[in-house]
C-alpha atoms as a PDB file:
ATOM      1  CA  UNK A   1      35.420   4.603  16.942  1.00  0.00           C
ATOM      2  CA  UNK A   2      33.735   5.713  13.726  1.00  0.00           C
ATOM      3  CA  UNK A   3      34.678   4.904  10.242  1.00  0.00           C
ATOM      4  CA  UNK A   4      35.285   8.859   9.727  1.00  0.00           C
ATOM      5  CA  UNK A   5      37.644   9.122  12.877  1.00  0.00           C
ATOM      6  CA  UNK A   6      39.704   5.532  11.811  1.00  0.00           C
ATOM      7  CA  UNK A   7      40.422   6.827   8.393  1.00  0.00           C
ATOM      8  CA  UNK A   8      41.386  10.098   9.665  1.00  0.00           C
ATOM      9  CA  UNK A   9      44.115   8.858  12.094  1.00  0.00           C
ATOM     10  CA  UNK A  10      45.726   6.535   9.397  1.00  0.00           C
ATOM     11  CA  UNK A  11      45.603   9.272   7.016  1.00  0.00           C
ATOM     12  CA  UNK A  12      47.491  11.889  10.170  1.00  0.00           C
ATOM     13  CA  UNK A  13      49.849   8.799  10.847  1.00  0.00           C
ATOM     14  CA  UNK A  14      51.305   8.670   7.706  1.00  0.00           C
ATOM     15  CA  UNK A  15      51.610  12.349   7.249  1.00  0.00           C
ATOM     16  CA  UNK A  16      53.307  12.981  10.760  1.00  0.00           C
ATOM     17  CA  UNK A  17      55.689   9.710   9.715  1.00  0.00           C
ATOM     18  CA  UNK A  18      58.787   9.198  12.446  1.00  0.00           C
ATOM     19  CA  UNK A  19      59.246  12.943  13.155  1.00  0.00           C
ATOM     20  CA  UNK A  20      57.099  15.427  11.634  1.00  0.00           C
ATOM     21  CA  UNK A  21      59.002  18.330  14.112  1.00  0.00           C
ATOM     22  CA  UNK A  22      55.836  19.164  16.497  1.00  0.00           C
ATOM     23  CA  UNK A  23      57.984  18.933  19.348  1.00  0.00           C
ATOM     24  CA  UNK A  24      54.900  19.150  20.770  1.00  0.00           C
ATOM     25  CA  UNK A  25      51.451  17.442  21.774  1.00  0.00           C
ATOM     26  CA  UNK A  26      48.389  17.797  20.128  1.00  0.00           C
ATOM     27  CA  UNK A  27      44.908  16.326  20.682  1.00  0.00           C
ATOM     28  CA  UNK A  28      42.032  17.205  18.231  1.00  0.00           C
ATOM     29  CA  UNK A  29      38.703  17.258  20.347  1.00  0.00           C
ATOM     30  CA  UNK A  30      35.784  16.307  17.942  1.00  0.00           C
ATOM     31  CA  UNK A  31      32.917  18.267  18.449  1.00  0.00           C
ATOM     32  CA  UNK A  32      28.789  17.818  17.877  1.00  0.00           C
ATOM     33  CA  UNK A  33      27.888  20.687  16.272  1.00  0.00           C
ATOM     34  CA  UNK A  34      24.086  20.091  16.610  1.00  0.00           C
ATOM     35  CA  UNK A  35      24.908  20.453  20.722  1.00  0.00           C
ATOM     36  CA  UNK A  36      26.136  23.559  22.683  1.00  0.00           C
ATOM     37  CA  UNK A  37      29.551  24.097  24.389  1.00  0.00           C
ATOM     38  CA  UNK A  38      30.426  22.375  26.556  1.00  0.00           C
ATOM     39  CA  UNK A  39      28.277  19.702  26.376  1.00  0.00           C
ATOM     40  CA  UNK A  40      28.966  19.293  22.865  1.00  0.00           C
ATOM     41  CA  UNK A  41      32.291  16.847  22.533  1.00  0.00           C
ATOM     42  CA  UNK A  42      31.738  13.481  21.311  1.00  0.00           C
ATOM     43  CA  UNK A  43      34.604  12.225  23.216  1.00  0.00           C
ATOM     44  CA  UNK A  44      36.227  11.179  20.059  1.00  0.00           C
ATOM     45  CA  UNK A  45      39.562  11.881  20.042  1.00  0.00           C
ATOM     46  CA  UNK A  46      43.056  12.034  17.789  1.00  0.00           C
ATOM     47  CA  UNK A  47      46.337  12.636  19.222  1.00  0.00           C
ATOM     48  CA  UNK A  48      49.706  13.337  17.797  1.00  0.00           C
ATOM     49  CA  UNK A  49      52.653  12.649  20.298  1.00  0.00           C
ATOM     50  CA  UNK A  50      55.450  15.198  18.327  1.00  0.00           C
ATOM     51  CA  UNK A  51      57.982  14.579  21.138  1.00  0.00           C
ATOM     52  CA  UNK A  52      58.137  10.607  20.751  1.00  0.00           C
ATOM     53  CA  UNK A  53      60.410   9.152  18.759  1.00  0.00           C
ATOM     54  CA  UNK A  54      59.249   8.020  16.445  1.00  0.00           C
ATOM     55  CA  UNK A  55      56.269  10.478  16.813  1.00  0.00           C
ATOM     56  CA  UNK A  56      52.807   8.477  17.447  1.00  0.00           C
ATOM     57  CA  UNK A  57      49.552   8.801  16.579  1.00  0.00           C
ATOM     58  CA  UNK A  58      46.328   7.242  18.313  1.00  0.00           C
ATOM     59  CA  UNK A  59      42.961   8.222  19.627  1.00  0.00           C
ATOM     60  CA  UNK A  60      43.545   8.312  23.320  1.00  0.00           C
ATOM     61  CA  UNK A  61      42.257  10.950  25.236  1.00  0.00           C
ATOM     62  CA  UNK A  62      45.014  12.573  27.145  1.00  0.00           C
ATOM     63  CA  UNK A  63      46.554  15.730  27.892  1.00  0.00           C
ATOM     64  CA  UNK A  64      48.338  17.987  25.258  1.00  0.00           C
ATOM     65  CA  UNK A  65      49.995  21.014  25.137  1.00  0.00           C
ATOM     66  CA  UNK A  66      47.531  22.083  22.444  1.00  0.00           C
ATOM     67  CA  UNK A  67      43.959  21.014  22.205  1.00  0.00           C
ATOM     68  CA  UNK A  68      41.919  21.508  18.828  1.00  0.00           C
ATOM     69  CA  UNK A  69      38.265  21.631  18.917  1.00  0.00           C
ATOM     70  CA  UNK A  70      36.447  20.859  15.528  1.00  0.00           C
ATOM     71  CA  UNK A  71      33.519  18.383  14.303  1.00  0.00           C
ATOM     72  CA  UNK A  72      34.733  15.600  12.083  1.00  0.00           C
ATOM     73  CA  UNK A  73      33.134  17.040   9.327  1.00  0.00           C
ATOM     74  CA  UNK A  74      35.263  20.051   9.447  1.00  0.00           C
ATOM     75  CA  UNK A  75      37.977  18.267  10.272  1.00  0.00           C
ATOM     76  CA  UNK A  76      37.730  16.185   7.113  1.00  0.00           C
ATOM     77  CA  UNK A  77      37.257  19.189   4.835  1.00  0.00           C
ATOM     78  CA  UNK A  78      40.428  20.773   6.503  1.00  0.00           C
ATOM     79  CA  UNK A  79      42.471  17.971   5.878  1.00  0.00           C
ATOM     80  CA  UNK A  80      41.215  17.996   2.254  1.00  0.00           C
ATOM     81  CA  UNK A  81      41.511  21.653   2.097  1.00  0.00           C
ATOM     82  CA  UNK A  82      38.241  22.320   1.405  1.00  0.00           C
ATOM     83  CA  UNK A  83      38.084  24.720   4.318  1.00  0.00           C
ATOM     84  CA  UNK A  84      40.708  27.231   5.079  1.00  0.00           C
ATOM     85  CA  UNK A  85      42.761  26.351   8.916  1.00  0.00           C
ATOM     86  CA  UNK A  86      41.965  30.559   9.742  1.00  0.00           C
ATOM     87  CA  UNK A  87      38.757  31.020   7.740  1.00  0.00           C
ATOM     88  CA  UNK A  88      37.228  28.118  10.330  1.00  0.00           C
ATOM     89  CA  UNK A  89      38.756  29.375  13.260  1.00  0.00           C
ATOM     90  CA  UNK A  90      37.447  33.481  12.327  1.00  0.00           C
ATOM     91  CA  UNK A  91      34.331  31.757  11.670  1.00  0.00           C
ATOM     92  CA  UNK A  92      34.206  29.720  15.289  1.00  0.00           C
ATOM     93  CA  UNK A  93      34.048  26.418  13.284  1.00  0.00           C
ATOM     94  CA  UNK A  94      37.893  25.970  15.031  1.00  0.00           C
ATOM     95  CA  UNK A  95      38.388  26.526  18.734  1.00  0.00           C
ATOM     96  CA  UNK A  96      42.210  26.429  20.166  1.00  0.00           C
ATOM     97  CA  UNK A  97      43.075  25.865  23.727  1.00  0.00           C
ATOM     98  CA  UNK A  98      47.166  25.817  24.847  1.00  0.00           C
ATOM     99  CA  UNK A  99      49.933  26.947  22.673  1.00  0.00           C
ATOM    100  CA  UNK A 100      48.594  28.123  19.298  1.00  0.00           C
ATOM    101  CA  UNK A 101      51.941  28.210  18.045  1.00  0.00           C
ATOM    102  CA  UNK A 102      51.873  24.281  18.079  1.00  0.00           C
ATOM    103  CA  UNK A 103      48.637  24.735  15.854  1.00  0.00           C
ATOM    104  CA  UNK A 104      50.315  27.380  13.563  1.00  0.00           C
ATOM    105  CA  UNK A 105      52.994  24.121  13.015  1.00  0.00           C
ATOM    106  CA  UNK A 106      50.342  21.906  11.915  1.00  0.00           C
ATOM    107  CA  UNK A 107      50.261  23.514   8.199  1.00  0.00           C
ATOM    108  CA  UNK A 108      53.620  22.110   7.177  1.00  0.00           C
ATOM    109  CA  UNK A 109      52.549  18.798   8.935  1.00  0.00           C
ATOM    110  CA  UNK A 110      49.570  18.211   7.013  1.00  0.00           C
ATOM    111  CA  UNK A 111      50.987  20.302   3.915  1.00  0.00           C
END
């Protein structure tokens, strides 16, 4: 796991805390931008378990009901809010597979 991914899932942990509401799964896909879909995943993962109690984070990869798909880098500038959550998915930079309603919850999570 790389230093990037490590500080990003104990920074998510502590935001998402015992119940952050999901209700829902979530997995966050991180992507190589230099390589083309769909070879480009780094199988690199971070997962939020919203219907645990208490919710759990971890990087394991298995199934959600809502899969992200974004590079670490842009994943690191969204969580900083460097990057706007639509701006980067108009621009392609964020792909969404499942329910994007779970994804549309994710703003008051991280907020």
């Amino acid at each position: 796991m790389s230093d990037s991914l490590q500080s990003f899932t104990e920074t998510v942990r502590s935001k998402v805390g015992e119940d952050a509401g999901l209700k829902a799964t979530i997995k966050f896909a991180f992507t190589d931008p230099a390589k083309s879909p769909p070879d480009n995943l780094t199988g690199e993962v971070l997962y939020i378990d919203g219907k645990s109690k208490p919710n759990a984070v971890h990087n394991d990869d298995v199934p959600a009901d809502c899969t992200v798909k974004v590079s670490l880098e842009d994943f690191g500038k969204l969580m900083s809010r460097k990057l706007d959550p639509t701006t980067a998915f108009m621009m392609g930079k964020v792909k969404i597979e499942g329910d994007m309603g779970i994804a549309m919850k994710l703003g008051r999570v991280f907020g």
